[in-house]
N, C-alpha and C. Protein backbone atom coordinates (compact mmCIF):
# COMPACT_ATOMS: atom_id res chain seq x y z
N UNK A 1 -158.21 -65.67 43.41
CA UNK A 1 -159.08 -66.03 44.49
C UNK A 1 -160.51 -65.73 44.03
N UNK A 2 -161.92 -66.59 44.06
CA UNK A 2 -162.39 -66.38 43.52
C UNK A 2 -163.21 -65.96 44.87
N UNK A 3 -164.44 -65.26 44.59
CA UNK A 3 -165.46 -64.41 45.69
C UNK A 3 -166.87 -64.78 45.52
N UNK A 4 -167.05 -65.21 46.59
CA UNK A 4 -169.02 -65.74 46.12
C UNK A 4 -169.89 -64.42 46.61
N UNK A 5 -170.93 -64.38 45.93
CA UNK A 5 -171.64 -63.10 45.44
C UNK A 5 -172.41 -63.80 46.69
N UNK A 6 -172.39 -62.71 47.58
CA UNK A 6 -173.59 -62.68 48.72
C UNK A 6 -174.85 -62.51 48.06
N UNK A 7 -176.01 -63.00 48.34
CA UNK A 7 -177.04 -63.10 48.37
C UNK A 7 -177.94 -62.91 49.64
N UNK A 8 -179.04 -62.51 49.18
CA UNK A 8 -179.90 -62.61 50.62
C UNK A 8 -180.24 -64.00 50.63
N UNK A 9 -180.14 -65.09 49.35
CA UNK A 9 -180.87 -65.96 50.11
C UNK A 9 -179.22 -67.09 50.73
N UNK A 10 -178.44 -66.45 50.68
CA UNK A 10 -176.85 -67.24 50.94
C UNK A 10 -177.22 -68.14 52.52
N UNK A 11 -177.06 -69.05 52.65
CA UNK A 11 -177.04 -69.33 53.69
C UNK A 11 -176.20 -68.89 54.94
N UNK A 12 -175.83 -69.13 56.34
CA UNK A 12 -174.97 -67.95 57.06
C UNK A 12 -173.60 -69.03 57.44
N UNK A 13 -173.54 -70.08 56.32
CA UNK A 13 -171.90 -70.53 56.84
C UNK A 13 -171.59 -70.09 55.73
N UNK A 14 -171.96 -69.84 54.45
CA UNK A 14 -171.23 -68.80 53.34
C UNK A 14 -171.25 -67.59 53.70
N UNK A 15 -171.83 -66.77 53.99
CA UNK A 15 -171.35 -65.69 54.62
C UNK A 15 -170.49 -65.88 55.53
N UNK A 16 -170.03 -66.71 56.24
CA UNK A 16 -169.11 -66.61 57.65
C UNK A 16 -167.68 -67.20 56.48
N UNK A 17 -167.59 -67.52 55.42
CA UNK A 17 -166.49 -68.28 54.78
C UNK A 17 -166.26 -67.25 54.20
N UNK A 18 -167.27 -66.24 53.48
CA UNK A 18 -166.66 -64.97 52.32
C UNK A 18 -166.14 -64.19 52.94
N UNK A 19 -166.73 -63.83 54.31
CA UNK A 19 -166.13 -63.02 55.67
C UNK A 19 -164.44 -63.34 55.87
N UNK A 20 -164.58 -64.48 56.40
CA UNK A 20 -163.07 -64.94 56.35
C UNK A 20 -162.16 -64.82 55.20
N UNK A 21 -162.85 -65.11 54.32
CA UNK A 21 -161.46 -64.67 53.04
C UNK A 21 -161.28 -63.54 53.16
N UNK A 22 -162.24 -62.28 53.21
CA UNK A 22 -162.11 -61.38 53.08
C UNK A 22 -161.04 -60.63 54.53
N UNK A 23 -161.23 -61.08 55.83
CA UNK A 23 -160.23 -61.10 56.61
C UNK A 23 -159.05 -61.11 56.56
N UNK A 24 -158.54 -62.74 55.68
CA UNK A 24 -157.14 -63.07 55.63
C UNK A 24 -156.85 -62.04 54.52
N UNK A 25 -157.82 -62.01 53.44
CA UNK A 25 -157.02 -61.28 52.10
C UNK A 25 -156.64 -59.62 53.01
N UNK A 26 -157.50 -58.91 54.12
CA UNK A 26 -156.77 -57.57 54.71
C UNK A 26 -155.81 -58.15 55.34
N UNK A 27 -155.72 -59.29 56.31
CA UNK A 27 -154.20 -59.58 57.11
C UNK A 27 -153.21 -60.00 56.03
N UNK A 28 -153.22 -60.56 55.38
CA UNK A 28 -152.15 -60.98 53.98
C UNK A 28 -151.75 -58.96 53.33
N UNK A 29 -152.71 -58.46 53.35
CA UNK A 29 -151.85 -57.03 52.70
C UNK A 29 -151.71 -56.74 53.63
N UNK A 30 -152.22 -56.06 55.14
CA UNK A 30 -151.29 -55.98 56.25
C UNK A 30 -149.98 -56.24 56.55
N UNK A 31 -149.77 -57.83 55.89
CA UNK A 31 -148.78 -58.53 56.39
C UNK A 31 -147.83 -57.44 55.42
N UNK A 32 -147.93 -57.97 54.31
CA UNK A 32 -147.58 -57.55 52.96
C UNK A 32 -147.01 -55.98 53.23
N UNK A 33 -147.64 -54.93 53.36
CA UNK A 33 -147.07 -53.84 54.05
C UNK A 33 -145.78 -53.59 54.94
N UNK A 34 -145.98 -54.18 55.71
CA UNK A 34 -145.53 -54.43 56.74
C UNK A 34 -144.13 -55.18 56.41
N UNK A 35 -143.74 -56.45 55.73
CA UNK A 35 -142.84 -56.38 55.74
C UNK A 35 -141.74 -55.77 54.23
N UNK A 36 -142.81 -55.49 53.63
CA UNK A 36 -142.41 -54.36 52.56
C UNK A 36 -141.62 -52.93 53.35
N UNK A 37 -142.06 -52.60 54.22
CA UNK A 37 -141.89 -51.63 54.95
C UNK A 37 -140.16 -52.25 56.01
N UNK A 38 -140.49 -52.91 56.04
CA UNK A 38 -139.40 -53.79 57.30
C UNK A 38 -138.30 -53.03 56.13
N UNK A 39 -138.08 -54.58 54.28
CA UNK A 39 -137.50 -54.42 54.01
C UNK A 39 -136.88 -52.94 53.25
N UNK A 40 -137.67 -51.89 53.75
CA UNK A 40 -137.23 -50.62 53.36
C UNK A 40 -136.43 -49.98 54.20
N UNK A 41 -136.45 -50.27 55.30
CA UNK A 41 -136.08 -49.88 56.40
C UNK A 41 -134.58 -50.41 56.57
N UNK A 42 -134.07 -51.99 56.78
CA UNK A 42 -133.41 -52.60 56.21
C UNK A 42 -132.34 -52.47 55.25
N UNK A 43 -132.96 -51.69 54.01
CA UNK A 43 -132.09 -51.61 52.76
C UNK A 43 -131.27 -50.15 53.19
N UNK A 44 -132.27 -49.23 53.71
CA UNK A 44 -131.83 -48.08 54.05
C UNK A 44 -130.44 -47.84 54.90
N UNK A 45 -130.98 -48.72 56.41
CA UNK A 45 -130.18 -48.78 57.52
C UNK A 45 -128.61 -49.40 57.15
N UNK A 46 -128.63 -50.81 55.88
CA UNK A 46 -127.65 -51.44 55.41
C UNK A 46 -126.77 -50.23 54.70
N UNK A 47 -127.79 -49.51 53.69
CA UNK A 47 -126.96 -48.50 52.97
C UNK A 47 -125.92 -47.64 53.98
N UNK A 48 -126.51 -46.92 54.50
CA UNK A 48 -126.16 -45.96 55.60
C UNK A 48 -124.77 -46.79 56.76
N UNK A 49 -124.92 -47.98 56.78
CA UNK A 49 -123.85 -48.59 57.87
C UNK A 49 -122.42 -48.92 56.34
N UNK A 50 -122.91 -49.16 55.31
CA UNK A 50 -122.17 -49.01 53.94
C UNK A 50 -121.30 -47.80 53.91
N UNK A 51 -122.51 -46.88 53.82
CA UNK A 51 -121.69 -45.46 53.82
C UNK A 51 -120.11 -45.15 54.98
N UNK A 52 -121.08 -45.74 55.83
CA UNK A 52 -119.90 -44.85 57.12
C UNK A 52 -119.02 -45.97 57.21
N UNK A 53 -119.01 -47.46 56.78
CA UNK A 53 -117.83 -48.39 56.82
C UNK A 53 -116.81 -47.80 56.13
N UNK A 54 -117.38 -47.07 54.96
CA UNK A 54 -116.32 -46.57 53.86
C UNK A 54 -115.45 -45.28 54.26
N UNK A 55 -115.85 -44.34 54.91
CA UNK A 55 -115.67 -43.77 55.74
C UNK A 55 -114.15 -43.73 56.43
N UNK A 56 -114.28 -44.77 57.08
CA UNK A 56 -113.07 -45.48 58.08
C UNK A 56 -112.75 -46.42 57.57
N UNK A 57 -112.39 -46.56 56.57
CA UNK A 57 -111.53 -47.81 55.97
C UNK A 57 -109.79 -47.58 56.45
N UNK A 58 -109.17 -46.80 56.27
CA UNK A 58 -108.28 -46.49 56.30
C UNK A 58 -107.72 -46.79 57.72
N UNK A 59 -106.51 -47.47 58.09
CA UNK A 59 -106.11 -47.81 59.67
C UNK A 59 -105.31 -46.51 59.86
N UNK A 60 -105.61 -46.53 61.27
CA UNK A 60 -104.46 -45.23 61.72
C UNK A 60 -102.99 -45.53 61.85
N UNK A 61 -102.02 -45.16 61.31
CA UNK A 61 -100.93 -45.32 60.70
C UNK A 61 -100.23 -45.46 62.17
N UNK A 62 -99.25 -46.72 63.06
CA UNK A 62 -98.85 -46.78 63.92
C UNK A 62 -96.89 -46.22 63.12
N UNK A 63 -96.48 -46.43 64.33
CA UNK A 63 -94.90 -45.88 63.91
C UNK A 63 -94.22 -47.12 64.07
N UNK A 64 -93.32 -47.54 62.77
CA UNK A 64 -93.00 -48.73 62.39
C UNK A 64 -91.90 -49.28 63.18
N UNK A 65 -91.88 -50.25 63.67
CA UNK A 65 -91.29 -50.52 64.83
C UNK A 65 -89.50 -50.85 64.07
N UNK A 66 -88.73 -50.62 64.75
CA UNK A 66 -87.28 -50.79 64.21
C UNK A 66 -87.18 -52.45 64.29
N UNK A 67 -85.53 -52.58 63.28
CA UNK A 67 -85.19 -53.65 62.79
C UNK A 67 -85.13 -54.50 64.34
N UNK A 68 -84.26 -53.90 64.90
CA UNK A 68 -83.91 -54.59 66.45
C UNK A 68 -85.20 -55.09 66.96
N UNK A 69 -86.25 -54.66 67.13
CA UNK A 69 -87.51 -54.93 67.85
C UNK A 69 -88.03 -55.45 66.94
N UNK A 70 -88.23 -55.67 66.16
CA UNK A 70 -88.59 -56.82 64.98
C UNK A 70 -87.93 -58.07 65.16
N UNK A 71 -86.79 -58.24 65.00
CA UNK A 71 -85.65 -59.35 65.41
C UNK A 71 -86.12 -59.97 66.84
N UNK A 72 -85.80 -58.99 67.91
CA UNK A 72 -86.55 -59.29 68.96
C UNK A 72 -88.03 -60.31 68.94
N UNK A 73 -89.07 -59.71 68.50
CA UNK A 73 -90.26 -60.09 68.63
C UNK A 73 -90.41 -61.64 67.62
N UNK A 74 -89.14 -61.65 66.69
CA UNK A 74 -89.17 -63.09 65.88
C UNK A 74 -88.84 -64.03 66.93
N UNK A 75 -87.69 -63.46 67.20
CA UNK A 75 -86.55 -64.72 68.39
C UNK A 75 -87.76 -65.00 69.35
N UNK A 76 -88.47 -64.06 70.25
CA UNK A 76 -89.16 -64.50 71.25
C UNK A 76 -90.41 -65.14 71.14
N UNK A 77 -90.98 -65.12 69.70
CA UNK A 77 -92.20 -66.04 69.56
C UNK A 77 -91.47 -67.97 68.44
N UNK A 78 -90.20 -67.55 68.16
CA UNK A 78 -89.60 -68.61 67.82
C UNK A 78 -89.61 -69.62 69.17
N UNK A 79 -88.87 -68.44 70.55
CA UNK A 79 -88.44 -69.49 71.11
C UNK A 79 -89.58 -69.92 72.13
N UNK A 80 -90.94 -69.46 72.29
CA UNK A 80 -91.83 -70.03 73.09
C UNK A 80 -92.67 -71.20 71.81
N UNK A 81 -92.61 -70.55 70.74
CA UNK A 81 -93.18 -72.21 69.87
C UNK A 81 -92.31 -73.18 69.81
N UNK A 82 -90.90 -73.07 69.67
CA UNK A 82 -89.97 -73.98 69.56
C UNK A 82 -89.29 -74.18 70.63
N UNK A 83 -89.75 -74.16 72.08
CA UNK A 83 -89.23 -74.39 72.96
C UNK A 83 -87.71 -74.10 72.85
N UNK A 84 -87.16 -73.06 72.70
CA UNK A 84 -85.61 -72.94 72.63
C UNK A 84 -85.17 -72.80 73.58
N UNK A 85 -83.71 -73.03 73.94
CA UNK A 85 -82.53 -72.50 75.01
C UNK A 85 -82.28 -71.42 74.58
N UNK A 86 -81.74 -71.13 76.17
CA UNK A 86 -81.26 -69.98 75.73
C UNK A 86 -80.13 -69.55 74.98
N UNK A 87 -78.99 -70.51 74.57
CA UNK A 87 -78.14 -70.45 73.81
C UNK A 87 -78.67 -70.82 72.57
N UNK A 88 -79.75 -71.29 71.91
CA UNK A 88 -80.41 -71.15 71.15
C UNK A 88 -81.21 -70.01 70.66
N UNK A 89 -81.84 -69.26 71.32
CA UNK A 89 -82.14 -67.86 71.08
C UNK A 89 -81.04 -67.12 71.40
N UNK A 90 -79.91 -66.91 71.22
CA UNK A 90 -78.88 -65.90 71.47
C UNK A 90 -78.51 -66.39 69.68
N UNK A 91 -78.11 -67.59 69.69
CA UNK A 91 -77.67 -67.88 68.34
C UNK A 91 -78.64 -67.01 67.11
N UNK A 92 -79.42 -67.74 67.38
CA UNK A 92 -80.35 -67.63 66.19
C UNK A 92 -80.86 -66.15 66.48
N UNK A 93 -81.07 -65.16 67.63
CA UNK A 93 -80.65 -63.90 67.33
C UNK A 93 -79.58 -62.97 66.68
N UNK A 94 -78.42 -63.91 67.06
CA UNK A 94 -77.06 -63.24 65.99
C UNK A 94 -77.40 -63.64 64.76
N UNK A 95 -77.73 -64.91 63.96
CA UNK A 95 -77.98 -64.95 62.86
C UNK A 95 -78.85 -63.72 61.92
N UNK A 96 -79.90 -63.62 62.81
CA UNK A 96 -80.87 -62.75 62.17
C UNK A 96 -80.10 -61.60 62.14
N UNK A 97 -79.51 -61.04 63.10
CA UNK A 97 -79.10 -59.49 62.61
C UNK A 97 -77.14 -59.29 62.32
N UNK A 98 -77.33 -60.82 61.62
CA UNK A 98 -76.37 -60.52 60.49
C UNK A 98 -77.13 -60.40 59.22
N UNK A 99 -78.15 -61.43 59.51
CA UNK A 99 -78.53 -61.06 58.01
C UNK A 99 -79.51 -59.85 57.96
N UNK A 100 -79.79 -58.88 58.73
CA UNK A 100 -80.90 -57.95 58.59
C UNK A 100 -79.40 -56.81 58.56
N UNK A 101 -78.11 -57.32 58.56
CA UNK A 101 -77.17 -56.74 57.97
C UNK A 101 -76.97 -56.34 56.72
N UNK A 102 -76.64 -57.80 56.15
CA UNK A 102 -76.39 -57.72 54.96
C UNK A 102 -77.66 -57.38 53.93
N UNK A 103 -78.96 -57.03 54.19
CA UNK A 103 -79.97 -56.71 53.44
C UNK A 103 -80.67 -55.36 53.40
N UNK A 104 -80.14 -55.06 55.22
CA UNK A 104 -79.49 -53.78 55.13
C UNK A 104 -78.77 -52.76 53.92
N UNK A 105 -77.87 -53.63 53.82
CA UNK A 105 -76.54 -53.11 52.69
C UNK A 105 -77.01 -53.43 51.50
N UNK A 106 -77.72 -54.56 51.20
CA UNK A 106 -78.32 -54.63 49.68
C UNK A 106 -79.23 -53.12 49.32
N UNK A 107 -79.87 -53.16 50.27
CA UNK A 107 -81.27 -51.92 50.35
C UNK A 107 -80.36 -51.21 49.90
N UNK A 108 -79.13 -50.52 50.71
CA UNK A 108 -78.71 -49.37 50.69
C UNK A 108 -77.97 -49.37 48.87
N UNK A 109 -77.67 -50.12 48.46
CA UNK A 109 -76.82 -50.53 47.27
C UNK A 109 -78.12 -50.56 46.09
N UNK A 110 -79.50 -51.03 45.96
CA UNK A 110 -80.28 -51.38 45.45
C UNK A 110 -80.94 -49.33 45.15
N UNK A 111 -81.33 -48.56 46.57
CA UNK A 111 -81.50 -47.41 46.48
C UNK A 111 -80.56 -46.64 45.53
N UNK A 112 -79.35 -46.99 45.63
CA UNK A 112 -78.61 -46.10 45.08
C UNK A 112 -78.19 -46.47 43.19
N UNK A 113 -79.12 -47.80 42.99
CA UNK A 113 -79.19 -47.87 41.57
C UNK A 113 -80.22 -47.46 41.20
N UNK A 114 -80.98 -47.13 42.08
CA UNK A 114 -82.18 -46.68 41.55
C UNK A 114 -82.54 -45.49 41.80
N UNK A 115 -81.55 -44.49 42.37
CA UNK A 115 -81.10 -43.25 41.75
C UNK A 115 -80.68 -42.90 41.00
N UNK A 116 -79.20 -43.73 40.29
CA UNK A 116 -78.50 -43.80 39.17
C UNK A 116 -79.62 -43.98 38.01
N UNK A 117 -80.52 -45.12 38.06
CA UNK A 117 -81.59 -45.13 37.24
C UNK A 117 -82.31 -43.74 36.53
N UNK A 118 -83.08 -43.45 38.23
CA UNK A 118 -84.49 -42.48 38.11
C UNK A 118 -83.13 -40.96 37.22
N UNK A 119 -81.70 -40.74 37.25
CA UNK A 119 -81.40 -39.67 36.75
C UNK A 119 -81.10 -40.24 35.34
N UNK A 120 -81.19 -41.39 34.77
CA UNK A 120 -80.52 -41.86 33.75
C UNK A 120 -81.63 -41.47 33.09
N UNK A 121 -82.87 -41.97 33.07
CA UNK A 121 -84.42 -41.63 32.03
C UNK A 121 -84.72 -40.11 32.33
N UNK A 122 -84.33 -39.56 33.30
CA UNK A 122 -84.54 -37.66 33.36
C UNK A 122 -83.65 -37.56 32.03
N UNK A 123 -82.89 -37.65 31.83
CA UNK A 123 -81.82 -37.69 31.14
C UNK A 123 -82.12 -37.43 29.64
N UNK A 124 -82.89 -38.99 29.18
CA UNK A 124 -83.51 -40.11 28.16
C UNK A 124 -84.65 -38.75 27.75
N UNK A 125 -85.09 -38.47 29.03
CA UNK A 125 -86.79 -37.75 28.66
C UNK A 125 -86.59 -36.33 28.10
N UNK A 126 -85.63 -35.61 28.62
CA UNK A 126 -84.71 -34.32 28.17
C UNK A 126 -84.55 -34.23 26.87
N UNK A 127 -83.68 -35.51 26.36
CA UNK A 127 -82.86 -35.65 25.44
C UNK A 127 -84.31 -35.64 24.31
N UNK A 128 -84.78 -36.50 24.62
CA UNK A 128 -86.83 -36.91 24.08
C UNK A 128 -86.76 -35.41 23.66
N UNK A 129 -87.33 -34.82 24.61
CA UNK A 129 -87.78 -33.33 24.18
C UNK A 129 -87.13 -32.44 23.19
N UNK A 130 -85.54 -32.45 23.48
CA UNK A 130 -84.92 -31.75 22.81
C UNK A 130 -85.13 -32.27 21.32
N UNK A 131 -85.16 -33.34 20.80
CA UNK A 131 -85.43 -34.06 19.65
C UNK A 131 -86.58 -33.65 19.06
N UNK A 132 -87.77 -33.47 19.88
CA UNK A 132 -88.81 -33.86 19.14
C UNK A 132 -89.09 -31.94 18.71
N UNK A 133 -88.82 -31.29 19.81
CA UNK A 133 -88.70 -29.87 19.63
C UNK A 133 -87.76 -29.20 18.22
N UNK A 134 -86.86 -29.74 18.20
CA UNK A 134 -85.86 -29.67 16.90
C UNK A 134 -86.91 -30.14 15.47
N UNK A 135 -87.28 -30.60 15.57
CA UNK A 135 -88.68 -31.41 14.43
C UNK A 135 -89.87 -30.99 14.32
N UNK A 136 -89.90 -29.57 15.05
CA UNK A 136 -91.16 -28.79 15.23
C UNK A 136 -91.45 -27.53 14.53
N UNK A 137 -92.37 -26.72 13.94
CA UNK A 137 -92.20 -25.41 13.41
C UNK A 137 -92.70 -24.61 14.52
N UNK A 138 -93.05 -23.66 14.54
CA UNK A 138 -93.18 -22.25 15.79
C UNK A 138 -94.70 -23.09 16.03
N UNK A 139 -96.08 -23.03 15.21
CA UNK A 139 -96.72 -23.32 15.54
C UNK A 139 -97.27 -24.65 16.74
N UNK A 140 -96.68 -25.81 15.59
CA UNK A 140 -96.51 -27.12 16.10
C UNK A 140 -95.42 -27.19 17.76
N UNK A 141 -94.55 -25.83 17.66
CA UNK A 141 -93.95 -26.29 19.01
C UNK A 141 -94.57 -25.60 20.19
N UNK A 142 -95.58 -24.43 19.86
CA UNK A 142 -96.54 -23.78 20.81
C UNK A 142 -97.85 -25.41 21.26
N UNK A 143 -98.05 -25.53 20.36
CA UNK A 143 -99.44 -26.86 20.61
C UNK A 143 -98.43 -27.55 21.48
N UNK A 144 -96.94 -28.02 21.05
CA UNK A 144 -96.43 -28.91 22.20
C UNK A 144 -96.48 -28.62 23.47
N UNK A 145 -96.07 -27.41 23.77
CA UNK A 145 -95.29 -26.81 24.97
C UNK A 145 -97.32 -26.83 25.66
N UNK A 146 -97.97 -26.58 25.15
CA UNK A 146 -99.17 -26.48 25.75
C UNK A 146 -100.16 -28.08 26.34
N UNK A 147 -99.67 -28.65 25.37
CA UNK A 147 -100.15 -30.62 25.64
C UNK A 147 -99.22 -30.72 26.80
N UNK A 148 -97.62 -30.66 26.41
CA UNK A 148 -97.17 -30.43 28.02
C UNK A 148 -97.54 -30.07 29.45
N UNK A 149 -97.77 -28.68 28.91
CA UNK A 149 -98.03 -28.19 30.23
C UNK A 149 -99.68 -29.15 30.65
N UNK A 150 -100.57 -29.19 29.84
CA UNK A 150 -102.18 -29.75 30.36
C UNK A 150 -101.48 -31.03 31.25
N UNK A 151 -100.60 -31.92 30.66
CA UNK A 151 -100.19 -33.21 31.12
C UNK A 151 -99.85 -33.30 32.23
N UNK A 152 -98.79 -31.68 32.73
CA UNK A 152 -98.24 -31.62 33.71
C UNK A 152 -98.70 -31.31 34.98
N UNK A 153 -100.26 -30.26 34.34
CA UNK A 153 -101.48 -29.91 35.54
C UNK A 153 -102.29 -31.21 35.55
N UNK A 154 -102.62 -31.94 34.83
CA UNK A 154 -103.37 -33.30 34.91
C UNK A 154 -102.45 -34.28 35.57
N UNK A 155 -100.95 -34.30 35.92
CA UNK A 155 -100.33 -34.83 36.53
C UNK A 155 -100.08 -34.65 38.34
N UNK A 156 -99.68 -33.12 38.07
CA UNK A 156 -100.66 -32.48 40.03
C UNK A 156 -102.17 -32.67 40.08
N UNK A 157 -102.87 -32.86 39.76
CA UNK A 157 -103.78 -32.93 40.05
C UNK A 157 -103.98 -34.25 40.64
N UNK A 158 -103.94 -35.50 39.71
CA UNK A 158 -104.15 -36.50 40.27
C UNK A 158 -103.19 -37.03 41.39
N UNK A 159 -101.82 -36.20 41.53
CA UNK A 159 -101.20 -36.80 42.37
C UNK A 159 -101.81 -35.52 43.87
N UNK A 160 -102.09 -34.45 43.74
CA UNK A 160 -102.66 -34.08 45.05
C UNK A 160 -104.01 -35.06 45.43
N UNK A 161 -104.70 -35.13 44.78
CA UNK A 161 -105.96 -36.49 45.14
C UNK A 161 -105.77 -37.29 45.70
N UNK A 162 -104.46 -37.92 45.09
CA UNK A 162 -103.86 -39.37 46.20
C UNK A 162 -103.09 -39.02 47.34
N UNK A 163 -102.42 -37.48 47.56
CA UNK A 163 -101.91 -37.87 48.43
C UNK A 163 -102.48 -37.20 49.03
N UNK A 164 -104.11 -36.38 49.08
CA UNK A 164 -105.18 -36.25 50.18
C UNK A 164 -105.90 -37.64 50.49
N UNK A 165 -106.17 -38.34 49.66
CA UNK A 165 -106.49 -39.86 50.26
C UNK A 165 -105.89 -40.49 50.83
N UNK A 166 -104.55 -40.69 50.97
CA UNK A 166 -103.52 -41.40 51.62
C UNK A 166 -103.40 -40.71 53.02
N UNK A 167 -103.54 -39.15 52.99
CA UNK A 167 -102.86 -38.35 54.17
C UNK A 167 -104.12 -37.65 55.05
N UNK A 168 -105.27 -37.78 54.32
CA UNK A 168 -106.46 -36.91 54.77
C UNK A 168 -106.75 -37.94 56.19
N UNK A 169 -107.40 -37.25 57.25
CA UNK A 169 -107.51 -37.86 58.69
C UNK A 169 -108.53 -39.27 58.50
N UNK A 170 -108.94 -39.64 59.34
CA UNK A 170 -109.80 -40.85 59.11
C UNK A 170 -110.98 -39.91 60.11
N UNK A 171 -112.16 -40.84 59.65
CA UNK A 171 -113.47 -40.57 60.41
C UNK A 171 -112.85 -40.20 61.87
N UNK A 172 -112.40 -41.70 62.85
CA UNK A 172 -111.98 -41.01 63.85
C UNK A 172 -111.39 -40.28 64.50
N UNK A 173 -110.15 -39.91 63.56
CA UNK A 173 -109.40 -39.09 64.04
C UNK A 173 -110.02 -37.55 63.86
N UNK A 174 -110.97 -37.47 62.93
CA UNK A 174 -111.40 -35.74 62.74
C UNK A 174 -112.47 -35.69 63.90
N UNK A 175 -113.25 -37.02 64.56
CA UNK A 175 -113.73 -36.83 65.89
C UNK A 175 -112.96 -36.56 66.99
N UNK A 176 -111.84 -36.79 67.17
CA UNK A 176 -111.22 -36.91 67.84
C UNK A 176 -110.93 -35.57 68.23
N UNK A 177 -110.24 -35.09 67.47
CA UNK A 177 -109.56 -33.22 67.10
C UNK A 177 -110.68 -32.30 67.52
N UNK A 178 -110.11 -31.63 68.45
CA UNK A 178 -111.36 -30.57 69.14
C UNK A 178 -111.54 -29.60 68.08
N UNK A 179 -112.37 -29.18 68.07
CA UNK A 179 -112.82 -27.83 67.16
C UNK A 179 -112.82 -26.59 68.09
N UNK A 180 -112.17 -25.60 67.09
CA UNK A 180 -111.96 -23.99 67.40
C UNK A 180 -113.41 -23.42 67.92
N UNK A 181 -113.63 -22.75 68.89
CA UNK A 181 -114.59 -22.27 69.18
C UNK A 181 -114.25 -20.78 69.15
N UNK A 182 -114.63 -19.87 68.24
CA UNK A 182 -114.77 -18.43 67.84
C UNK A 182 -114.98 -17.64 69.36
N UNK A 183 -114.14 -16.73 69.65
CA UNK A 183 -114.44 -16.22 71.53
C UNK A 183 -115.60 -15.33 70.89
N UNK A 184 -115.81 -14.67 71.93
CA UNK A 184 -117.07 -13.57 71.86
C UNK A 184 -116.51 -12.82 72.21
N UNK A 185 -116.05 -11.51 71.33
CA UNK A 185 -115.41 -10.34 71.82
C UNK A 185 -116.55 -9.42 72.04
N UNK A 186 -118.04 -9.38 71.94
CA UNK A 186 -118.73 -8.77 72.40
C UNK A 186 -118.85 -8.54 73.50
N UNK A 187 -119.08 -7.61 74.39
CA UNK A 187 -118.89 -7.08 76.45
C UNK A 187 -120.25 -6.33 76.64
């Protein structure tokens, strides 16, 4: 922006024009301030509503409704979209909890290989050790037994972390929970 050098002999509509620039150029940094300032305010307030979203991420854990009331709640939104009879929703209710039978029984059959499993590699991992321990001198089997054990505290560790994240209260619920107020045994 360029600026004309007042003079005394300037005539007075150049002075009334250098005036004015000089006006807008304070309302333009005014402005300029101002919403510099907005967007500080803004970035802040965004951060801070960031923070506490994170906070409460976590839903409050409802109690999982049983197979029957599941079945239930299928049949009865089946039969108001599909206009059913009622010998139509009786049917197609027995269907479902034959088959929430038989998957039932898979579960129960599927768990129990995968017990047979989880003891088969305890087993595998034992057998591991005993091997690799046999292949060790006094020294080399002290360094083991010690990488072990670090593995095994680096193993609680990260699993208490998750299961304080998983189990720790949510924002609302620690509002929720009254706090202990200390009596005054002073008289």
């Amino acid at each position: 922006m360029m600026k004309k050098v007042i003079t005394a002999s300037a005539r007075p509509n150049e002075i009334a024009i250098c005036k004015g620039w000089h006006i807008i150029g304070m309302l333009n940094r005014t402005i300029s301030k101002k919403i510099s300032l907005l967007l500080v305010m803004a970035l802040m307030g965004s951060t801070a509503l960031m923070a506490q979203k994170q906070t409460s991420r976590r839903p409050v854990q409802k109690e999982r409704p049983s197979s029957e009331e599941i079945i239930q709640q299928k049949v009865d939104r089946m039969t108001e979209k599909l206009n059913l009879t009622e010998e139509q929703s009786a049917e197609i209710k027995a269907l479902m909890e034959k088959h929430q039978q038989i998957m039932d029984e898979d579960n129960k059959a599927f768990q129990e290989i995968m017990k047979q499993h989880r003891e088969k590699m305890k087993n595998n991992r034992e057998a591991l050790d005993e091997d690799i321990k046999s292949s060790l001198n006094e020294e080399q089997l002290k360094a083991y037994e010690e990488m072990k054990e670090n593995a095994r505290k680096r193993f609680q560790k990260e699993a208490r972390s998750k299961f304080r994240q998983r189990h720790a209260p949510s924002e609302d619920q620690r509002l929720r929970q009254p706090r202990s107020v200390p009596e005054n045994t002073e008289e």
